[in-house]
Protein backbone atom coordinates (compact mmCIF):
# COMPACT_ATOMS: atom_id res chain seq x y z
CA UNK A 1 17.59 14.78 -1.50
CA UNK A 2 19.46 16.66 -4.26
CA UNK A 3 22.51 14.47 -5.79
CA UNK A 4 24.32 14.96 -9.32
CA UNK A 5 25.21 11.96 -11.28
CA UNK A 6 29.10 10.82 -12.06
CA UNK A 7 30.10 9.77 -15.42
CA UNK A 8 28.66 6.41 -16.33
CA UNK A 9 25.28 6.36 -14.09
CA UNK A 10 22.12 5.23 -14.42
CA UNK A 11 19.13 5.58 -12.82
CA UNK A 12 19.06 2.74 -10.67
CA UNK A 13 22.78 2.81 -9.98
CA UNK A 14 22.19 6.15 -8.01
CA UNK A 15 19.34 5.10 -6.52
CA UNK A 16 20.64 1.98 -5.02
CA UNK A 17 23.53 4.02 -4.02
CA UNK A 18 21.44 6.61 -2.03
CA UNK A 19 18.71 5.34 -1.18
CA UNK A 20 19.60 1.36 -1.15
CA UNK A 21 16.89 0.58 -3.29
CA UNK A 22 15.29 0.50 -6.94
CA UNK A 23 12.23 0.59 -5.99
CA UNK A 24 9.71 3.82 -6.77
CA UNK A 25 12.02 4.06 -9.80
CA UNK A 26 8.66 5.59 -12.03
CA UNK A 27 8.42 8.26 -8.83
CA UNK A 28 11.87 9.45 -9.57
CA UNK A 29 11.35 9.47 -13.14
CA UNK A 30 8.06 11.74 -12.62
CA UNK A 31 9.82 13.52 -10.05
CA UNK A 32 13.08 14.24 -12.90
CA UNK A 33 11.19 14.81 -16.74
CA UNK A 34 14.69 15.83 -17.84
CA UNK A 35 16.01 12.24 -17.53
CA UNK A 36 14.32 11.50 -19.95
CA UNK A 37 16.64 13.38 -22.55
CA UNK A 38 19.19 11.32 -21.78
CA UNK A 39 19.74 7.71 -22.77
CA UNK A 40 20.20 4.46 -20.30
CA UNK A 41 23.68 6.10 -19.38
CA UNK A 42 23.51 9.21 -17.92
CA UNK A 43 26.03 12.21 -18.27
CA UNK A 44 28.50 13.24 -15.33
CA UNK A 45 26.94 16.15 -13.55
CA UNK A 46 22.94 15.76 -14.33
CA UNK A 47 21.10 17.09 -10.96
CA UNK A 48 18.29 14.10 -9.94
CA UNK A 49 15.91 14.98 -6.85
CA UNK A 50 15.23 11.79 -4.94
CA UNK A 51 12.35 11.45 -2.95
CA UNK A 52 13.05 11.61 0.95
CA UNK A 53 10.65 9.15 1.98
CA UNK A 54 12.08 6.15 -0.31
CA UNK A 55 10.59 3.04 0.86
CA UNK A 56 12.81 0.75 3.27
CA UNK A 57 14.90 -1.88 0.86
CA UNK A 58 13.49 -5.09 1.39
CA UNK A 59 14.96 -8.12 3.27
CA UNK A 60 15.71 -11.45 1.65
CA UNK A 61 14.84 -14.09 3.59
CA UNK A 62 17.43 -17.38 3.60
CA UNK A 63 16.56 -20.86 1.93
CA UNK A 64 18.76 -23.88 3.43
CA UNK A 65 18.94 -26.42 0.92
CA UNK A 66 20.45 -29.04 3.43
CA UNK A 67 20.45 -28.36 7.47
């Protein structure tokens, strides 16, 4: 997947908002070399490939304190 950033993104930010998770963030970063002339905050309009077989976000499970 093929998505260009918007001014004010980072790395995760885009991730979580396409795939729905941060994890594999070193994949993307070895998949995208260029990112790495950037700083934290990326430019509107850099081009980041995401992988297409992201792995699943995981569930939290729920703690009761007190039933």
């Amino acid at each position: 997947m093929d998505v260009r950033t918007v001014q004010h993104d980072t790395l995760d930010s885009v991730m979580w908002r396409y795939l729905g998770t941060t994890e594999g963030i070193e994949r993307v970063i070895g998949m995208n070399r260029h990112l790495r002339d950037h700083g934290t905050v990326l430019p509107a309009g850099v081009h980041i490939h995401l992988p297409d077989d992201a792995p699943a976000p995981q569930t939290m499970r729920m703690v009761k304190l007190w039933d």
